[in-house]
PDB file of N, CA and C in Angstrom:
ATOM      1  N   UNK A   1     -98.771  77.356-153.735  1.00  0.00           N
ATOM      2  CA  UNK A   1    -100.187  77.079-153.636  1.00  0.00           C
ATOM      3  C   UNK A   1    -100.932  78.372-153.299  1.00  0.00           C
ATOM      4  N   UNK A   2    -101.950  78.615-154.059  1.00  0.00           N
ATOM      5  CA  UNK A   2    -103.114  80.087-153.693  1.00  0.00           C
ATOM      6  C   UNK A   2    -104.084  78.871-152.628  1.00  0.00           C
ATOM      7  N   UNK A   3    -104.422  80.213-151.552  1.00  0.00           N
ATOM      8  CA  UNK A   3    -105.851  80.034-151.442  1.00  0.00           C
ATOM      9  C   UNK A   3    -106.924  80.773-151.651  1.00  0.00           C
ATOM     10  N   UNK A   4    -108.152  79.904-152.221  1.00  0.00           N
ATOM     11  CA  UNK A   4    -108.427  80.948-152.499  1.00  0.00           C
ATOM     12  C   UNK A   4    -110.249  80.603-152.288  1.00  0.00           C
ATOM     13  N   UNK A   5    -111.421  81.879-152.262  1.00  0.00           N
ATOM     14  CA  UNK A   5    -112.507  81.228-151.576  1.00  0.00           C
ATOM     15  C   UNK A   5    -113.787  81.012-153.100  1.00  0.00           C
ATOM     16  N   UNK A   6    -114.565  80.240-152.738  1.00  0.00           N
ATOM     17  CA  UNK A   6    -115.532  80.432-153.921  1.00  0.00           C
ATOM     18  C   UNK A   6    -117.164  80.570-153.189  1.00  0.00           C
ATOM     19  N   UNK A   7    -117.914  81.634-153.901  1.00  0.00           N
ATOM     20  CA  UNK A   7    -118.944  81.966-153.082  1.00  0.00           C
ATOM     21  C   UNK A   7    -120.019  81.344-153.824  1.00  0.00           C
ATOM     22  N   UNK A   8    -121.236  81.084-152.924  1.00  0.00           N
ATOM     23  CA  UNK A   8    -122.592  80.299-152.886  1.00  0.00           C
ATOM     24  C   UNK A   8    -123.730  81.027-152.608  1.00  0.00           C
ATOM     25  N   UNK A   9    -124.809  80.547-153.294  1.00  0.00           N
ATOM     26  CA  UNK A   9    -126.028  81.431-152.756  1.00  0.00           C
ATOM     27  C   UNK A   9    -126.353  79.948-151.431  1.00  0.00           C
ATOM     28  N   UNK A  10    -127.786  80.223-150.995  1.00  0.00           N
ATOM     29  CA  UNK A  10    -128.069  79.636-149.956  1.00  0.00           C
ATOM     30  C   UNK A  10    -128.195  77.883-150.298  1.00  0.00           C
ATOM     31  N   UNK A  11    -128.799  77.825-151.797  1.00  0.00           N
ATOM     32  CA  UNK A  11    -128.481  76.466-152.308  1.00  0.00           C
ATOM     33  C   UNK A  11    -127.305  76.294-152.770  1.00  0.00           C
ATOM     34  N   UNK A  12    -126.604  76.588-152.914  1.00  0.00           N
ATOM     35  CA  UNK A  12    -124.950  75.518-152.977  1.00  0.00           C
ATOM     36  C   UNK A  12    -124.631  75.811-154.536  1.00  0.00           C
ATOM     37  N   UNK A  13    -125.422  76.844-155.401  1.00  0.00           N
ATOM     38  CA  UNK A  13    -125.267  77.584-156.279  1.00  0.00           C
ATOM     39  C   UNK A  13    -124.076  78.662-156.532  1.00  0.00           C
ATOM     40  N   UNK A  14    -122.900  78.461-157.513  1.00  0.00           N
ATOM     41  CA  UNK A  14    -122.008  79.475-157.312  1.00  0.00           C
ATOM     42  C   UNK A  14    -122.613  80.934-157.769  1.00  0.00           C
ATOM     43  N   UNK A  15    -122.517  81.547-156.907  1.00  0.00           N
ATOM     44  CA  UNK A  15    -122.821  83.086-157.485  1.00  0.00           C
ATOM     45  C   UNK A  15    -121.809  83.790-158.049  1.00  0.00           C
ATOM     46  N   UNK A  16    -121.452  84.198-159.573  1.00  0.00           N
ATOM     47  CA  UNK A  16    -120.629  84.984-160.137  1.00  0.00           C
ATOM     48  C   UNK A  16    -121.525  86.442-160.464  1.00  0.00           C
ATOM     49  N   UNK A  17    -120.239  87.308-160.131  1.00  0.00           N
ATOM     50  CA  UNK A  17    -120.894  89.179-160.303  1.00  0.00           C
ATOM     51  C   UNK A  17    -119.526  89.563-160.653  1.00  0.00           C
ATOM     52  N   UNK A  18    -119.167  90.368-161.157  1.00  0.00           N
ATOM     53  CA  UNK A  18    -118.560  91.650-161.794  1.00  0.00           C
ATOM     54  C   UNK A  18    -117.924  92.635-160.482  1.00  0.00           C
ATOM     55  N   UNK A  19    -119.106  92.529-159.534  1.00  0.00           N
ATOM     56  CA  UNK A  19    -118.449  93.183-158.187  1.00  0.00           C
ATOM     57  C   UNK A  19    -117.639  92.323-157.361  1.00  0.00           C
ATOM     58  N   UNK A  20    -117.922  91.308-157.408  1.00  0.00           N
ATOM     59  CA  UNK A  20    -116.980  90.334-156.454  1.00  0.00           C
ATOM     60  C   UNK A  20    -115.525  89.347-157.212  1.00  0.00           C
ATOM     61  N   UNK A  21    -114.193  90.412-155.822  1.00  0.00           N
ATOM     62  CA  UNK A  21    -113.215  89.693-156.877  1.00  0.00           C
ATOM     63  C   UNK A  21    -113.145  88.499-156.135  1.00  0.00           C
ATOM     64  N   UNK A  22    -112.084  87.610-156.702  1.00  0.00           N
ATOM     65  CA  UNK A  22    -111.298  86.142-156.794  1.00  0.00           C
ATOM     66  C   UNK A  22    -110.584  86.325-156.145  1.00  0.00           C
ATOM     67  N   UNK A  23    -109.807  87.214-154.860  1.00  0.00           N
ATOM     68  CA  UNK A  23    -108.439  87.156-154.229  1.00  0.00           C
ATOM     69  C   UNK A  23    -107.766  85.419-154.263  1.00  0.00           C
ATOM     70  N   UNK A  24    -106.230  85.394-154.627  1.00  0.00           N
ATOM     71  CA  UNK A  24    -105.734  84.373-154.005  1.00  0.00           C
ATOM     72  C   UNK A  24    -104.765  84.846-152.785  1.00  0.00           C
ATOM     73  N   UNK A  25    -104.350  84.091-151.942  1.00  0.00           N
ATOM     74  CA  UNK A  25    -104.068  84.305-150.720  1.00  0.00           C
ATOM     75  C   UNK A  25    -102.963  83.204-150.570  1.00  0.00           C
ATOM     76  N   UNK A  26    -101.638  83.675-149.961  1.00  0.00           N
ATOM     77  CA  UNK A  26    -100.455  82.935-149.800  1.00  0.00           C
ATOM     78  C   UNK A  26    -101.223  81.755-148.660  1.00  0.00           C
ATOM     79  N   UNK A  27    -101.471  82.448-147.534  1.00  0.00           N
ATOM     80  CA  UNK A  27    -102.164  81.319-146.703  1.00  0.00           C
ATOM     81  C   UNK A  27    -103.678  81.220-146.236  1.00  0.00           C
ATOM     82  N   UNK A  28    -103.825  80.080-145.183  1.00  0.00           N
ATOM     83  CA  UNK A  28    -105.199  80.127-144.913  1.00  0.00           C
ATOM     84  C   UNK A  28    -105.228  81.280-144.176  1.00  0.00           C
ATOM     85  N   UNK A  29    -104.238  81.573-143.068  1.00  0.00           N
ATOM     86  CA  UNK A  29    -104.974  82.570-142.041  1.00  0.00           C
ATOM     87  C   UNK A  29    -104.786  84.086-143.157  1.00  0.00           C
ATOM     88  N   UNK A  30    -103.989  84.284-144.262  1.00  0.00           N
ATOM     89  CA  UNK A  30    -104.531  85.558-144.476  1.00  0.00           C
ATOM     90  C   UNK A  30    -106.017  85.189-145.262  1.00  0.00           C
ATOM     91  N   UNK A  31    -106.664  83.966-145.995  1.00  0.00           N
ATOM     92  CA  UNK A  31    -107.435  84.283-146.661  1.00  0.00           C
ATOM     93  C   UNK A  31    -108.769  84.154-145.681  1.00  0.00           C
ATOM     94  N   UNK A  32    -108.659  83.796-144.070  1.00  0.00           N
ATOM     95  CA  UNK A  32    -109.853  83.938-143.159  1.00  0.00           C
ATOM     96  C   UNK A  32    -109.413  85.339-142.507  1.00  0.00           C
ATOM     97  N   UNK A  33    -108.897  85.756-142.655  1.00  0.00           N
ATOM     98  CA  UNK A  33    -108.804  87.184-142.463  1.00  0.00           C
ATOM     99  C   UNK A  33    -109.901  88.230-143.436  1.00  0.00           C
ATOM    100  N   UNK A  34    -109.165  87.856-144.307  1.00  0.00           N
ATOM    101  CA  UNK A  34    -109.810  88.421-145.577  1.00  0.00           C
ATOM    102  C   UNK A  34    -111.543  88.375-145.784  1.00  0.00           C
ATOM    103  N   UNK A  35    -111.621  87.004-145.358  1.00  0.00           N
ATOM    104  CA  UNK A  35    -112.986  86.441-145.779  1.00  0.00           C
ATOM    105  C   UNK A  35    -113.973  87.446-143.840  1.00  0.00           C
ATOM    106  N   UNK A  36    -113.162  87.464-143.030  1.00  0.00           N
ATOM    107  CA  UNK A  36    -113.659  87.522-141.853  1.00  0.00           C
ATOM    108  C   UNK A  36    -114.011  89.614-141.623  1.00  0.00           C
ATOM    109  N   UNK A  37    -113.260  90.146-142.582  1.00  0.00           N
ATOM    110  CA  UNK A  37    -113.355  91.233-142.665  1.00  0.00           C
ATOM    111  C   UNK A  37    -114.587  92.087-143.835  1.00  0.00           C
ATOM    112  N   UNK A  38    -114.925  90.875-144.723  1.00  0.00           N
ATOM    113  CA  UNK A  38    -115.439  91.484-145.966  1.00  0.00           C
ATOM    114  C   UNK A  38    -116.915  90.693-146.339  1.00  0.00           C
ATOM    115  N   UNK A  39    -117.587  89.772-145.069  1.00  0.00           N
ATOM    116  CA  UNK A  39    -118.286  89.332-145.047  1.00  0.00           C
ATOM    117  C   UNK A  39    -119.803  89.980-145.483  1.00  0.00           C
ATOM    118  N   UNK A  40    -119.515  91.221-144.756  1.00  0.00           N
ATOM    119  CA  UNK A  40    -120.718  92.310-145.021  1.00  0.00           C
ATOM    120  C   UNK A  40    -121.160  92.319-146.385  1.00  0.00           C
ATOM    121  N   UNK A  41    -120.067  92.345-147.070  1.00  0.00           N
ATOM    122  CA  UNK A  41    -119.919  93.296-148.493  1.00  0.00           C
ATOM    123  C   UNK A  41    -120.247  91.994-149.729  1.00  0.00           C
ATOM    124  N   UNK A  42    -119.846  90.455-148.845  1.00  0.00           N
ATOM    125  CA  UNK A  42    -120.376  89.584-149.780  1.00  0.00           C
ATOM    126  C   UNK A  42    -121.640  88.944-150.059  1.00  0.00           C
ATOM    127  N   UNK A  43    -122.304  89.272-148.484  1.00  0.00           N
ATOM    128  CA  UNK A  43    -123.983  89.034-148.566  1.00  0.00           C
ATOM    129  C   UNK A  43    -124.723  90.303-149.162  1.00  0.00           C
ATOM    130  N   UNK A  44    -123.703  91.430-149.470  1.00  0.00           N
ATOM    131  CA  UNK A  44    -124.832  92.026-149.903  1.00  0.00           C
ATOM    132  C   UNK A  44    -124.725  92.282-151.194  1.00  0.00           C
ATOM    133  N   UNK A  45    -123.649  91.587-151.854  1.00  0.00           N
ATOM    134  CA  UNK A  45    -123.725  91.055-153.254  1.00  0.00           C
ATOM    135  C   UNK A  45    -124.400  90.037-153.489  1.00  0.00           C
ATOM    136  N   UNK A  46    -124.707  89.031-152.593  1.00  0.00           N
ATOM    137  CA  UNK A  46    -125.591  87.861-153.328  1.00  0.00           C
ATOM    138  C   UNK A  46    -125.154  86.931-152.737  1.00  0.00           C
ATOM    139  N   UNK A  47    -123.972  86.472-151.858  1.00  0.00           N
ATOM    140  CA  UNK A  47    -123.202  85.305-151.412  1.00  0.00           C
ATOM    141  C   UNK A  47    -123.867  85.193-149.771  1.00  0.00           C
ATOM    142  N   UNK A  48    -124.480  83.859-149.692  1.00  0.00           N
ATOM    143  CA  UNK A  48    -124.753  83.505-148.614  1.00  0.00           C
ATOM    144  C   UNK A  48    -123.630  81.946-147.591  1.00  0.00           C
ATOM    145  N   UNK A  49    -123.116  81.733-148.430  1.00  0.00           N
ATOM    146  CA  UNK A  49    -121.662  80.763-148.534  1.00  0.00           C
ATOM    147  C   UNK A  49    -120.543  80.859-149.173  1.00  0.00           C
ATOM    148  N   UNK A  50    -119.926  80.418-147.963  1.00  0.00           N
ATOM    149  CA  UNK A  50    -118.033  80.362-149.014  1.00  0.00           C
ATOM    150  C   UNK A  50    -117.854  78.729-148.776  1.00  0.00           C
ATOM    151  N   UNK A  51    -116.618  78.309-149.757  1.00  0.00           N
ATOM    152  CA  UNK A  51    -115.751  76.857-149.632  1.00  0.00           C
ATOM    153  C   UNK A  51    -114.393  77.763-149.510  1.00  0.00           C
ATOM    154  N   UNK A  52    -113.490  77.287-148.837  1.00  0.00           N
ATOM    155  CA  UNK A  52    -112.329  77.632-149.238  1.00  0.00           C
ATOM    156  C   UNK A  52    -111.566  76.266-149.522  1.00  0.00           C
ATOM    157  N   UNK A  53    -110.380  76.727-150.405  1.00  0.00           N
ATOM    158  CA  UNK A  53    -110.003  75.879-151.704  1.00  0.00           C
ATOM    159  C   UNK A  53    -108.278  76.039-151.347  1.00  0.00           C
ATOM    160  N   UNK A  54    -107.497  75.272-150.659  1.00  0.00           N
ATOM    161  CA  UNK A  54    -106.252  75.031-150.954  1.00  0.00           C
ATOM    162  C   UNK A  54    -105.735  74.663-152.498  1.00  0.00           C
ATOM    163  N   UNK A  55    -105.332  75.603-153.327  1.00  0.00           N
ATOM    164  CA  UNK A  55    -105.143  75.283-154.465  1.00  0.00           C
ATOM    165  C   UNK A  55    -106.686  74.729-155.429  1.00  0.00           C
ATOM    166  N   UNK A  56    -106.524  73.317-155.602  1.00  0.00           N
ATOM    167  CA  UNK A  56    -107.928  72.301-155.538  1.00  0.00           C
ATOM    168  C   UNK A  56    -108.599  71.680-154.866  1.00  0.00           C
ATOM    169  N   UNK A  57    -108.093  71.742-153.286  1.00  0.00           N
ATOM    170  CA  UNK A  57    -108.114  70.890-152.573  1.00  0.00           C
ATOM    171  C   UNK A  57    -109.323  71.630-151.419  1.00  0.00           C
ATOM    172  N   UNK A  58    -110.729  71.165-151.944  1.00  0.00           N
ATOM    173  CA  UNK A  58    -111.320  71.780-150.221  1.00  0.00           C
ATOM    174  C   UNK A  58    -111.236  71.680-149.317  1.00  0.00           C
ATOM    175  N   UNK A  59    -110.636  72.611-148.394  1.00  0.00           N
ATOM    176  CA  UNK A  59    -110.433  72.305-147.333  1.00  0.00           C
ATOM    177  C   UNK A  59    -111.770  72.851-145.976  1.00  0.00           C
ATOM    178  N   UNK A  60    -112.926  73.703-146.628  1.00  0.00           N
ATOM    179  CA  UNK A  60    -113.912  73.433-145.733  1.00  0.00           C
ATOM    180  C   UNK A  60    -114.851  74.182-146.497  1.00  0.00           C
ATOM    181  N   UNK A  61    -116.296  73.921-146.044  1.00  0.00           N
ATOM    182  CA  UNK A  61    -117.151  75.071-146.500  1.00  0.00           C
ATOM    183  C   UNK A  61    -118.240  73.588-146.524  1.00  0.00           C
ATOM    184  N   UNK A  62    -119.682  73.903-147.134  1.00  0.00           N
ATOM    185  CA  UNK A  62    -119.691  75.725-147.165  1.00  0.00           C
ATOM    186  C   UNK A  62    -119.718  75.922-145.522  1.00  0.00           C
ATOM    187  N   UNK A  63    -119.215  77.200-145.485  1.00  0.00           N
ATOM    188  CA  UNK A  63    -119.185  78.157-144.217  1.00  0.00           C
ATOM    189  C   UNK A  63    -120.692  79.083-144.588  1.00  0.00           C
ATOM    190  N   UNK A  64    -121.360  79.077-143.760  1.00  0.00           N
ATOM    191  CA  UNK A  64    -122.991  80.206-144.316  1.00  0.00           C
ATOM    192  C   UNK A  64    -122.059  81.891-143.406  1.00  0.00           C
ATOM    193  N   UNK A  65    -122.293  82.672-144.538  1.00  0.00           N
ATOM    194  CA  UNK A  65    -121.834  84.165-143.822  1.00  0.00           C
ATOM    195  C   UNK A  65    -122.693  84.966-143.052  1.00  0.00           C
ATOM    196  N   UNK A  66    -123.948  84.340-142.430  1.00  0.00           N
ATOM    197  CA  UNK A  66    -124.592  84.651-141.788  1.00  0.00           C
ATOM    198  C   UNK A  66    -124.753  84.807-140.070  1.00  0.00           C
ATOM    199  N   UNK A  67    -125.053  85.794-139.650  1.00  0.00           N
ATOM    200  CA  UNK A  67    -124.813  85.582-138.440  1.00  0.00           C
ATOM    201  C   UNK A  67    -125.155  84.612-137.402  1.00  0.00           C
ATOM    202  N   UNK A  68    -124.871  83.494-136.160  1.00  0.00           N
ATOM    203  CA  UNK A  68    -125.421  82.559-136.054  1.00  0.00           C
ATOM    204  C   UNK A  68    -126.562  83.774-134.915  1.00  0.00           C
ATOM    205  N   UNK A  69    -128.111  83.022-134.797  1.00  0.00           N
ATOM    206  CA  UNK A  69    -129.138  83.628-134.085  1.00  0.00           C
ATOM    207  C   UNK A  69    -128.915  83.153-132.946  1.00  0.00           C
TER     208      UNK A  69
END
């Protein structure tokens, strides 16, 4: 099984770009690693949400990558 994340603008819109890859990820904790390190770099492509996706299976989201105020 990949995991793996899919990104959102602020409406629940998938945002696809050319700059942002698809990692899949053996598990959850490397792919909240992943997601917890590179957050910067996905809002400032366009992604204001992730789902993450056991295989097909959502297992949460959206998560907003924003900081809470």
């Amino acid at each position: 099984m990949a995991w793996t994340w899919t990104y959102e603008d602020a409406a629940g819109n998938a945002v696809e770009s050319e700059e942002l890859t698809r990692p899949e990820f053996p598990s959850q904790s490397d792919a909240e690693s992943w997601v917890g390190e590179t957050w910067r770099e996905l809002l400032d492509a366009g992604v204001e949400q992730v789902r993450l996706f056991d295989a097909e299976r959502e297992v949460y989201g959206p998560m907003s990558l924003r900081p809470a105020e």
